[in-house]
C-alpha atoms as a PDB file:
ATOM      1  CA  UNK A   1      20.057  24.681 -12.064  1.00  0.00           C
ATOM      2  CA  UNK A   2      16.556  25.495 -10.476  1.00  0.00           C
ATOM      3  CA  UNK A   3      14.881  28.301 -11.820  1.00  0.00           C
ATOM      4  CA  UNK A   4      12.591  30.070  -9.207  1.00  0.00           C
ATOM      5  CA  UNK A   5       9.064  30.602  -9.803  1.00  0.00           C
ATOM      6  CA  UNK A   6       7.702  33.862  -8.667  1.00  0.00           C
ATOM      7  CA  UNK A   7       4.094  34.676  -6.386  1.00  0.00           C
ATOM      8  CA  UNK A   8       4.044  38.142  -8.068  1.00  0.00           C
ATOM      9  CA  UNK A   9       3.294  38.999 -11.452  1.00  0.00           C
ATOM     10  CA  UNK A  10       6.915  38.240 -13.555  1.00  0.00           C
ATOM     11  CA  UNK A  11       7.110  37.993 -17.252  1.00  0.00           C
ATOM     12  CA  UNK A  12       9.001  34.789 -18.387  1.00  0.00           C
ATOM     13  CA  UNK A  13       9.993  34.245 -21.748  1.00  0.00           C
ATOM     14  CA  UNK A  14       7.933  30.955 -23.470  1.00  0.00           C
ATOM     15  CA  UNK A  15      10.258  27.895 -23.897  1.00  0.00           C
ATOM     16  CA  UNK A  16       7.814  25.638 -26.078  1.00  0.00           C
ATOM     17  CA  UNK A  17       4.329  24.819 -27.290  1.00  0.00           C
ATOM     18  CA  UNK A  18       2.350  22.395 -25.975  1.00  0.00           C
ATOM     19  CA  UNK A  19      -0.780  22.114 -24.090  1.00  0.00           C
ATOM     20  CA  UNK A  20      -0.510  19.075 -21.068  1.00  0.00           C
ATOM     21  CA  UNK A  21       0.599  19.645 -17.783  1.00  0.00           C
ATOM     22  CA  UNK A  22       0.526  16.470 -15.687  1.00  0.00           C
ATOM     23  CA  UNK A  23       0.237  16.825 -12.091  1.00  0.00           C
ATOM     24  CA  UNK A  24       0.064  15.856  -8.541  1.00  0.00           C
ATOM     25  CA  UNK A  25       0.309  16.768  -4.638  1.00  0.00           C
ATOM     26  CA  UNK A  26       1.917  15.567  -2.000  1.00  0.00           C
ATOM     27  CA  UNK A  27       1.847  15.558   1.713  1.00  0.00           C
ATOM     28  CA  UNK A  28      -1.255  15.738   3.997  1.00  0.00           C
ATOM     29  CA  UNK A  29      -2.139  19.233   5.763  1.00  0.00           C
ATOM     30  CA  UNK A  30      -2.910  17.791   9.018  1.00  0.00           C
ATOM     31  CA  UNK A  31       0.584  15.694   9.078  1.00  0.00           C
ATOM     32  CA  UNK A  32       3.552  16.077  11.574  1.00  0.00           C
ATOM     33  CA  UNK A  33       5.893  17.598   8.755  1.00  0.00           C
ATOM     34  CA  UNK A  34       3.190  20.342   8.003  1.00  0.00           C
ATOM     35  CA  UNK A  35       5.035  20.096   3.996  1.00  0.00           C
ATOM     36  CA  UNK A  36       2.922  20.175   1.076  1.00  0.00           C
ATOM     37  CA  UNK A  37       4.133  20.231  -2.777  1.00  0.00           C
ATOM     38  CA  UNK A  38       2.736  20.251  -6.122  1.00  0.00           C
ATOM     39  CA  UNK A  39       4.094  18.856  -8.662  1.00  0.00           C
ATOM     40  CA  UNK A  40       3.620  19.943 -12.549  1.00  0.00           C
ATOM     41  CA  UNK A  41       5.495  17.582 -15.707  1.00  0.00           C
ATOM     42  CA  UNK A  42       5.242  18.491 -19.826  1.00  0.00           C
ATOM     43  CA  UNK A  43       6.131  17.921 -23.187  1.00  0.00           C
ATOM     44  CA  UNK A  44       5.334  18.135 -26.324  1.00  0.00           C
ATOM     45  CA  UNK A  45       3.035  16.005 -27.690  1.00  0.00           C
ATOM     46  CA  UNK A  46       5.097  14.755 -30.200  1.00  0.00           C
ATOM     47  CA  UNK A  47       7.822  13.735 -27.709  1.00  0.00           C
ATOM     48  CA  UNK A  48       5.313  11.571 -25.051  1.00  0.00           C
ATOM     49  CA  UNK A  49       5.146   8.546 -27.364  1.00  0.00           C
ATOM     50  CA  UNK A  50       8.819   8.143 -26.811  1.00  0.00           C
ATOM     51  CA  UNK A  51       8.593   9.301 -22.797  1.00  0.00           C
ATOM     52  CA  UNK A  52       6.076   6.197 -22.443  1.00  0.00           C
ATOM     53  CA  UNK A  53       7.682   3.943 -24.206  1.00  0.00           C
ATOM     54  CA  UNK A  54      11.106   4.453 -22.272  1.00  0.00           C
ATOM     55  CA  UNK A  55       9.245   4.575 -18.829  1.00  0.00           C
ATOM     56  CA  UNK A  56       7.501   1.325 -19.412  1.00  0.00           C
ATOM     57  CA  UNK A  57      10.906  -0.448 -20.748  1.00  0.00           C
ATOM     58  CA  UNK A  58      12.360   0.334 -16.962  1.00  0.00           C
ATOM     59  CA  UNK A  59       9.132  -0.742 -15.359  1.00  0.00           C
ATOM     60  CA  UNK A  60       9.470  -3.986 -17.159  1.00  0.00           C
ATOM     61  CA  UNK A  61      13.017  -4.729 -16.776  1.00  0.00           C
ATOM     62  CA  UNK A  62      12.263  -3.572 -12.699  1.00  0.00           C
ATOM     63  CA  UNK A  63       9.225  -5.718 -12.643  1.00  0.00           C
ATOM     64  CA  UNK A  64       6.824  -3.196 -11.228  1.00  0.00           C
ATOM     65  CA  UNK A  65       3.628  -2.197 -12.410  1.00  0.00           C
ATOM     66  CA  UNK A  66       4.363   1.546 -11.413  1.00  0.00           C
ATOM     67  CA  UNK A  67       6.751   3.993 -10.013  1.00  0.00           C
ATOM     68  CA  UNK A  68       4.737   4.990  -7.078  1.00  0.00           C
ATOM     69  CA  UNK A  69       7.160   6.890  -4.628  1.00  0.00           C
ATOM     70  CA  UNK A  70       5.288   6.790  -1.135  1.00  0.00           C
ATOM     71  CA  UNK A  71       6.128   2.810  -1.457  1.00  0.00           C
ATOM     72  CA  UNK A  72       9.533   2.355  -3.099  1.00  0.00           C
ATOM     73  CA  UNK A  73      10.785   5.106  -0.121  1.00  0.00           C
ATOM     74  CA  UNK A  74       9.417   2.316   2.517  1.00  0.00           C
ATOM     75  CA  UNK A  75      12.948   0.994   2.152  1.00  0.00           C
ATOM     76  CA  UNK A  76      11.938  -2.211   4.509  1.00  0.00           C
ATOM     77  CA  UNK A  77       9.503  -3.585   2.275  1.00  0.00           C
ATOM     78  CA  UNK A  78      10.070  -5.423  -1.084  1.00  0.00           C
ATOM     79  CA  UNK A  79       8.396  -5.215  -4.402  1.00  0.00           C
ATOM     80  CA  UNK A  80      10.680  -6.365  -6.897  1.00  0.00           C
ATOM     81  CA  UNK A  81      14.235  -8.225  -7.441  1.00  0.00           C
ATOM     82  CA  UNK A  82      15.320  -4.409  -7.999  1.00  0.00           C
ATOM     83  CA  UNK A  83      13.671  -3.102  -4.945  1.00  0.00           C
ATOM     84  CA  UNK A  84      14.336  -6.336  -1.953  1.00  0.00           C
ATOM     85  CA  UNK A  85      13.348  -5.751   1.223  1.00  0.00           C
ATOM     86  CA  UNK A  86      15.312  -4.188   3.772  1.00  0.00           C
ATOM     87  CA  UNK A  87      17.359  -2.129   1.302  1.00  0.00           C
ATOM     88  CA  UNK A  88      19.237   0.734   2.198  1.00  0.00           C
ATOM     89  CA  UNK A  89      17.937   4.489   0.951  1.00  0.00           C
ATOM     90  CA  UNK A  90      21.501   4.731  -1.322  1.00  0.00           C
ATOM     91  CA  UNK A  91      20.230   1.256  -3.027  1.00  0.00           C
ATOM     92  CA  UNK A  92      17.079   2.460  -3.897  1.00  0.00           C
ATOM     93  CA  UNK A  93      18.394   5.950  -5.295  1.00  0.00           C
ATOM     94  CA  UNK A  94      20.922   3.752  -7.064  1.00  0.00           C
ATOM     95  CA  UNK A  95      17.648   1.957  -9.078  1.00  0.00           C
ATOM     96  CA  UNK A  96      15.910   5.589  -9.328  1.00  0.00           C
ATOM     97  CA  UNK A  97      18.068   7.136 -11.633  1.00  0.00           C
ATOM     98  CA  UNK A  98      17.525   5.362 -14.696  1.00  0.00           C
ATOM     99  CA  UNK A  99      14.110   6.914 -14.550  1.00  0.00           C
ATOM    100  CA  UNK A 100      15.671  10.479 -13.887  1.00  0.00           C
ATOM    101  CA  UNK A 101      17.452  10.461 -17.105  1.00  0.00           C
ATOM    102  CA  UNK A 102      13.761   9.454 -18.689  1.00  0.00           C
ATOM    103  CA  UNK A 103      12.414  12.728 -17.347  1.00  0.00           C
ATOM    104  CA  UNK A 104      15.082  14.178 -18.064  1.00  0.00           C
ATOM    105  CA  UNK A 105      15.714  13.415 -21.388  1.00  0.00           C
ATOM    106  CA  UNK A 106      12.444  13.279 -23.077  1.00  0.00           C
ATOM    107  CA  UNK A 107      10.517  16.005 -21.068  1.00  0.00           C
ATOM    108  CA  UNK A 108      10.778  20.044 -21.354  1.00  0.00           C
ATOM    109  CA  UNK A 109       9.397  21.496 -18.375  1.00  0.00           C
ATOM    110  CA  UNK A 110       9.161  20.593 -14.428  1.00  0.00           C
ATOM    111  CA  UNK A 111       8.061  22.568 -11.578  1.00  0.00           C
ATOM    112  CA  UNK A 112       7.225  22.359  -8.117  1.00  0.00           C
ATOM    113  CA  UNK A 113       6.204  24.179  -4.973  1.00  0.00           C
ATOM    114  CA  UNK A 114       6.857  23.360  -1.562  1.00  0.00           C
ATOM    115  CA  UNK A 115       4.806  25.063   1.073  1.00  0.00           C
ATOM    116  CA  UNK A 116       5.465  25.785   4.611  1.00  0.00           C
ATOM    117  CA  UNK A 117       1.750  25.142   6.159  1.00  0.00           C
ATOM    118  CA  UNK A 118       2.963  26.243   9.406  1.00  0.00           C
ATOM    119  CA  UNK A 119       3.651  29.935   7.729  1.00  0.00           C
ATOM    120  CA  UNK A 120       0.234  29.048   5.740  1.00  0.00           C
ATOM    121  CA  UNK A 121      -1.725  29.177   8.989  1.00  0.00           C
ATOM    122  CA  UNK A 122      -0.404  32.389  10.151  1.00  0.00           C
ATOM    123  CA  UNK A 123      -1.338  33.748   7.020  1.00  0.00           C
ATOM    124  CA  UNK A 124      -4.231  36.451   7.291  1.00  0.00           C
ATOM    125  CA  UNK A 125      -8.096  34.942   7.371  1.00  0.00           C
ATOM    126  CA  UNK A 126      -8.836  37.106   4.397  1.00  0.00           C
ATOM    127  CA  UNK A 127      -6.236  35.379   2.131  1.00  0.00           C
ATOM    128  CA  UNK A 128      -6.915  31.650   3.000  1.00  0.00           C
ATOM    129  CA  UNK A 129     -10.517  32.313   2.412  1.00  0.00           C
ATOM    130  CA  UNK A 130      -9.828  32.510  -1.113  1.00  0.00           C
ATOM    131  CA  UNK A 131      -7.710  29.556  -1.203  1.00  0.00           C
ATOM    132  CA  UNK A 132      -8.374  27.097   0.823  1.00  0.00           C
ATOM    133  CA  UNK A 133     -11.799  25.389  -0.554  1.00  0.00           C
ATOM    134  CA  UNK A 134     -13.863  24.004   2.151  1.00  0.00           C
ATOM    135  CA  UNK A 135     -10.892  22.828   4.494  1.00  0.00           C
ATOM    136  CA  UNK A 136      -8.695  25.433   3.708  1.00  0.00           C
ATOM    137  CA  UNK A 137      -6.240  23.414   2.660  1.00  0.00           C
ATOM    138  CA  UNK A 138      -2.906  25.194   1.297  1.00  0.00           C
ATOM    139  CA  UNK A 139      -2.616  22.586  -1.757  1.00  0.00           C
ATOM    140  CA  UNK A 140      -5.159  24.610  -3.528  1.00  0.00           C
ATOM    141  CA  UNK A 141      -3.114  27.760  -3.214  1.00  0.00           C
ATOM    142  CA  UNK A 142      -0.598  25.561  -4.565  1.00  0.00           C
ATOM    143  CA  UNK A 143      -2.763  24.524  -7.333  1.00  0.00           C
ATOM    144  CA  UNK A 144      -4.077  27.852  -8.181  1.00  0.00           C
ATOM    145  CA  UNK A 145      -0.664  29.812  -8.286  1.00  0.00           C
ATOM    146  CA  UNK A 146       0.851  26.655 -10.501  1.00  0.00           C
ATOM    147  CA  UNK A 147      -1.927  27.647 -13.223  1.00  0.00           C
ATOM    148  CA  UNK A 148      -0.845  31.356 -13.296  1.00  0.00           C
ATOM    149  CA  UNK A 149       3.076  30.003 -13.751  1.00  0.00           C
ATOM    150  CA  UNK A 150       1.727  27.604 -16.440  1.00  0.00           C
ATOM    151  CA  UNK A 151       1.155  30.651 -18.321  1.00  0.00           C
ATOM    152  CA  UNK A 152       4.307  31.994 -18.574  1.00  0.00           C
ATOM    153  CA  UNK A 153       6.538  28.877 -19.589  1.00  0.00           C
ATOM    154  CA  UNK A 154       4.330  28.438 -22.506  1.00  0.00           C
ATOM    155  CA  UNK A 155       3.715  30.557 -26.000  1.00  0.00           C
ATOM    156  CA  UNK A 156       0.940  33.219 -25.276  1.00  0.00           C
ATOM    157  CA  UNK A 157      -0.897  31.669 -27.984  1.00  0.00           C
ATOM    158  CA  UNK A 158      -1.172  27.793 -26.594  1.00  0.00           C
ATOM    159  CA  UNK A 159      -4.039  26.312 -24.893  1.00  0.00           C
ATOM    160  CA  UNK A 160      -3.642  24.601 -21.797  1.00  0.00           C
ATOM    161  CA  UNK A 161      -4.736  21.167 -20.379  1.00  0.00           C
ATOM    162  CA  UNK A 162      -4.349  19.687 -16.827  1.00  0.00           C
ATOM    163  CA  UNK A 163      -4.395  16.355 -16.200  1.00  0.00           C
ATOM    164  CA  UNK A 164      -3.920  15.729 -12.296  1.00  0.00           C
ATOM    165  CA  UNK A 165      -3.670  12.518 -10.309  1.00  0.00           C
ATOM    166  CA  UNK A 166      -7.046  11.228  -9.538  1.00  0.00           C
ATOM    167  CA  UNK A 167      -7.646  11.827  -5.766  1.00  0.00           C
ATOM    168  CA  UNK A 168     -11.082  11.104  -4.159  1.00  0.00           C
ATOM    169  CA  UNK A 169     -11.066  14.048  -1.439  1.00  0.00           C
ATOM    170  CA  UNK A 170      -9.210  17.069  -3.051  1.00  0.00           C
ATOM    171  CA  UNK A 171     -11.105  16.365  -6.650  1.00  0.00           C
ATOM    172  CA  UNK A 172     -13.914  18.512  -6.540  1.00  0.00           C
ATOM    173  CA  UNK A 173     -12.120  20.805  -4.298  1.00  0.00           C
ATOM    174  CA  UNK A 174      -9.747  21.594  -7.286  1.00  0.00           C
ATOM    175  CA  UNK A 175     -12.012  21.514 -10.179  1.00  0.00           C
ATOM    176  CA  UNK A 176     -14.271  24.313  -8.228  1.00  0.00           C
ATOM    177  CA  UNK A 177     -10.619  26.411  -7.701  1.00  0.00           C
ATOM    178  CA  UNK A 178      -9.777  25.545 -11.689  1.00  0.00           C
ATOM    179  CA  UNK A 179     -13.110  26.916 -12.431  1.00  0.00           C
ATOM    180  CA  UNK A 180     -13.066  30.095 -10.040  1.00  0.00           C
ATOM    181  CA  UNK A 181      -9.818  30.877 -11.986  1.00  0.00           C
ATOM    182  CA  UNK A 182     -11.212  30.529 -15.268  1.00  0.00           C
ATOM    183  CA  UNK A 183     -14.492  32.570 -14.461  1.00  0.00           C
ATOM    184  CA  UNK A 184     -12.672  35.442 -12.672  1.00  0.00           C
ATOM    185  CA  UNK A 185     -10.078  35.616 -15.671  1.00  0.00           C
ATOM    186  CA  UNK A 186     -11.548  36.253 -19.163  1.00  0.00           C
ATOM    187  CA  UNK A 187      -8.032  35.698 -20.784  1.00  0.00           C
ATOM    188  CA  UNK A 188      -7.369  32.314 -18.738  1.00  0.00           C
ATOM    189  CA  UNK A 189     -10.654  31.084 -19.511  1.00  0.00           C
ATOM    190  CA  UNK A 190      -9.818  31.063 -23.418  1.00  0.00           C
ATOM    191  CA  UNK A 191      -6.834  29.691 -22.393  1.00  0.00           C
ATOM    192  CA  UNK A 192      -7.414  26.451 -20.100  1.00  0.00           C
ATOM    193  CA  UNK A 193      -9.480  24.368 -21.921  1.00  0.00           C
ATOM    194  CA  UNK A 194      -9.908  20.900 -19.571  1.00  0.00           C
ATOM    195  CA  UNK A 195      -8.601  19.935 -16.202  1.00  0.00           C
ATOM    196  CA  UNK A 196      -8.920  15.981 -15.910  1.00  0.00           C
ATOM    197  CA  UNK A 197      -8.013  13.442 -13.095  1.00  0.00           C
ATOM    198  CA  UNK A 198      -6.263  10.427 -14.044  1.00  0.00           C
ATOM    199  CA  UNK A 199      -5.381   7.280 -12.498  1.00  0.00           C
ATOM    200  CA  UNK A 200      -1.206   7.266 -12.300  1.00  0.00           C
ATOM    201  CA  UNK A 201      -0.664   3.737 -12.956  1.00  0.00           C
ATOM    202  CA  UNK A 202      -1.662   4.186 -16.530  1.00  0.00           C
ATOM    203  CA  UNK A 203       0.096   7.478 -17.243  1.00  0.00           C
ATOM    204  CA  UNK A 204       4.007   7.623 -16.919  1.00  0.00           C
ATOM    205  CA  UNK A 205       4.166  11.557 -16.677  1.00  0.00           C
ATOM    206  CA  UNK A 206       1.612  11.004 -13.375  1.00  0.00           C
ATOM    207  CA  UNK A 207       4.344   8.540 -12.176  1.00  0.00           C
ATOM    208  CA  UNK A 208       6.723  11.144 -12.629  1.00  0.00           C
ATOM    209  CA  UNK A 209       5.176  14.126 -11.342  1.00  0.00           C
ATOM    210  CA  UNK A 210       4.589  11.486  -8.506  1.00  0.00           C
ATOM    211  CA  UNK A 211       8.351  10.917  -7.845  1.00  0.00           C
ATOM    212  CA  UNK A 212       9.008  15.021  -8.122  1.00  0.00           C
ATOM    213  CA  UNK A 213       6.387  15.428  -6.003  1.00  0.00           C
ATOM    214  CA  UNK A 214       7.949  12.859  -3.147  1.00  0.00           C
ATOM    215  CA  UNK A 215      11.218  14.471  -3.444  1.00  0.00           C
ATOM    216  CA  UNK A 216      10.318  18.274  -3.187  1.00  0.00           C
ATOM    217  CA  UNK A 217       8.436  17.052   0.039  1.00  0.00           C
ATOM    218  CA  UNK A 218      10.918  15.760   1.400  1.00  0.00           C
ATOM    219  CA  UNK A 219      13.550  18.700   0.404  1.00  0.00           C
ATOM    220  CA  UNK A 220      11.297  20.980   1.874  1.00  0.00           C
ATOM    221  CA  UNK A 221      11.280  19.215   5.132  1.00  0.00           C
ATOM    222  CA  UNK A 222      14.486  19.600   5.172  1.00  0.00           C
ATOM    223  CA  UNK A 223      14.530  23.243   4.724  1.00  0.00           C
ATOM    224  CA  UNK A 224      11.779  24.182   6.973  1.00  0.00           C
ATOM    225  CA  UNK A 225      12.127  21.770  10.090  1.00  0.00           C
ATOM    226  CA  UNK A 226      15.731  20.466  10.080  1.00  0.00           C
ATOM    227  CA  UNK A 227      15.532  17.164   9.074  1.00  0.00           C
ATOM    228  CA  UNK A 228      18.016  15.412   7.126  1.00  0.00           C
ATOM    229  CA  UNK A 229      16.941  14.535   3.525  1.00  0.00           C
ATOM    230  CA  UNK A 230      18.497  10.887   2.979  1.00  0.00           C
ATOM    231  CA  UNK A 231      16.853  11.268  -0.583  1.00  0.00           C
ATOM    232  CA  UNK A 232      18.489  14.673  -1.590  1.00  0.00           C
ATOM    233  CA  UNK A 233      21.101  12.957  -3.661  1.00  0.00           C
ATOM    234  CA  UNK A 234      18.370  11.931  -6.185  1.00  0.00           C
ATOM    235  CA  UNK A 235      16.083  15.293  -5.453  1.00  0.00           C
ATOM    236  CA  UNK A 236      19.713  17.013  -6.935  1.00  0.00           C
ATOM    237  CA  UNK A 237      20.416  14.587  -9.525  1.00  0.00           C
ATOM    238  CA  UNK A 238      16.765  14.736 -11.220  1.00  0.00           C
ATOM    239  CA  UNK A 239      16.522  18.486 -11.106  1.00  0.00           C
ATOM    240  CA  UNK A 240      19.773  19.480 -12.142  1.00  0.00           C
ATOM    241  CA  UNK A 241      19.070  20.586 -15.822  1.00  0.00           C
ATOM    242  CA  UNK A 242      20.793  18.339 -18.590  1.00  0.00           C
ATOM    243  CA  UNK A 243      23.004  19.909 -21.298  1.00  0.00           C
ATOM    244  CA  UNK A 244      21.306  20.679 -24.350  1.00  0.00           C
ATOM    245  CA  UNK A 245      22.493  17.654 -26.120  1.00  0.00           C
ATOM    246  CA  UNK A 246      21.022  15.387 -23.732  1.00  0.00           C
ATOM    247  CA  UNK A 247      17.475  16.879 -23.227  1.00  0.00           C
ATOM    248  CA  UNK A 248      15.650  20.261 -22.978  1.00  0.00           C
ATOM    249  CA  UNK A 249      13.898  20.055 -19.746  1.00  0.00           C
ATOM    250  CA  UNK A 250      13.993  23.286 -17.606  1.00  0.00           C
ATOM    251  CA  UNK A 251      12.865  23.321 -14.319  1.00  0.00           C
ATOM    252  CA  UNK A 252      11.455  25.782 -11.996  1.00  0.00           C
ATOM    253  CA  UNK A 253      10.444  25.726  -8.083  1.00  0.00           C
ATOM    254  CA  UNK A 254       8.252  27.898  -5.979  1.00  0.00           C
ATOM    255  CA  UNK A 255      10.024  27.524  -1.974  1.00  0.00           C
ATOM    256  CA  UNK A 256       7.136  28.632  -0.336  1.00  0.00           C
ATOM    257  CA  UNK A 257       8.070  30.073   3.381  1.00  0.00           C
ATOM    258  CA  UNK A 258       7.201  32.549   5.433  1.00  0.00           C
ATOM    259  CA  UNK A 259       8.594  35.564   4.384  1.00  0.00           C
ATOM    260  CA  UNK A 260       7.240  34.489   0.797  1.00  0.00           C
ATOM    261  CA  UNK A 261       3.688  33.861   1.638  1.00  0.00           C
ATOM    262  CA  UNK A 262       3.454  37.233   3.596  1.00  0.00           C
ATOM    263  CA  UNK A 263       4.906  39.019   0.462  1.00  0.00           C
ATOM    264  CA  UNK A 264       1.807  37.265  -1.681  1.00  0.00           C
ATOM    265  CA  UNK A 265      -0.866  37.788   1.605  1.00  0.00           C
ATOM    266  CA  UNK A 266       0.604  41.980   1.399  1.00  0.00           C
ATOM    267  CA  UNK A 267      -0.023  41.865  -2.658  1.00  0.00           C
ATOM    268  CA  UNK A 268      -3.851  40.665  -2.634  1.00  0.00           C
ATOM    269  CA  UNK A 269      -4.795  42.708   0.377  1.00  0.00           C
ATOM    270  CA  UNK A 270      -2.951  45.370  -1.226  1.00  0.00           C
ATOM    271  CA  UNK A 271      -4.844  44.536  -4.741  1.00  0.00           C
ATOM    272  CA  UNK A 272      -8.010  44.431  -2.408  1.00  0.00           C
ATOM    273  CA  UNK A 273      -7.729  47.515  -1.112  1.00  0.00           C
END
């Protein structure tokens, strides 16, 4: 069961304490799908010790260094006696959902958006001015609204800290946005306390969020162009919530479309006005 996030200003009952939220993008703006997602993974701090030392068990017995999704869904190429070459997409979800049941089992809360950039562009200038950084690029809308829904999965009383795959052009771009946040929000600057960029292959939650972030792409494709998902089986099987005696993630996602960014464009000018 997916939970939906909301653009507008919801109240959500907290589900735990803790203070990490791992994260990372995907898609390009300027690609043929026009999809972007973000991705966002946690868990209590007390509960990442055994996370880790599940994750790297499968790498291990996979032979892989990482779960990096952009190259295990190139379904032609080989990496490992799990993953031969020239393997078919039902093969590869096949090896994939041991490390579904990791996330799964061991983390609390997942969410992800999925934007429609096409319906970002014909949102007003006035609107992607605020969110768009220097290239107006919708991940930092993405980024942005996934700090205000951090807020509300989490007791009021936490402090939050991001730690986002490490990514050489939209870096700075998102630590100015993280800041801008913080500095226009006296209650969410006592609340965020770091925002850090991390290099994936040593952090299994990044490796995660990675794979979420893949699948949610691809989903969204799906929903906004057409396109057959050949991946949805494992999209379904990771974010279908596990019964309580099997885990306590929840998970929540943000479909971004049209009629959803104009509601969120007619709030701020409204707020604006």
């Amino acid at each position: 069961m997916l939970h939906e996030l909301s653009f507008l200003d919801s109240i959500r009952k907290p589900l735990m304490t803790t203070i990490q939220f791992y994260c990372d993008e995907g898609g390009k703006y300027e690609s043929p799908h026009e999809v972007v997602t973000f991705a966002a993974l946690t868990l209590s701090p007390n509960r990442l010790q055994g996370f880790n030392e599940d994750w790297n068990a499968l790498l291990r017995a996979y032979e892989i260094p990482a779960i990096h999704m952009k190259n295990l869904a190139n379904v032609s190429k080989g990496c490992s006696r799990k993953f031969r070459e020239n393997r078919t997409v039902d093969q590869t979800i096949e090896a994939l959902l041991p490390f579904a049941d990791c996330i799964n089992k061991h983390l609390e809360v997942g969410l992800f958006e999925v934007l429609d950039v096409r319906a970002y562009i014909a949102m007003p200038e006035s609107v992607k001015n605020k969110f768009g950084g220097e290239y107006r690029d919708p991940h930092y809308l993405a980024f942005v609204r996934a700090m205000v829904e951090f807020q509300k999965v989490i007791s009021a009383e936490d402090k939050i800290s991001l730690i986002c795959d490490d990514d050489a052009i939209k870096a700075f771009d998102c630590y100015l946005h993280y800041r801008a946040v913080c500095e226009g929000n006296p209650e969410q600057r006592q609340r965020f306390i770091a925002l850090t960029f991390a290099k994936a292959a040593s952090f299994p939650v990044l490796q995660a969020a990675d794979m979420v972030a893949l699948l949610s792409r691809l989903e969204g494709i799906e929903r906004f162009r057409g396109e057959t998902n050949k991946w949805r089986e494992l999209f379904t099987y990771l974010t279908t919530e596990p019964p309580p005696s099997k885990g306590l993630m929840r998970w929540y996602d943000m479909i971004a479309d049209g009629p959803v960014l104009k509601k969120l464009a007619d709030s701020l000018e409204k707020k604006e006005s």
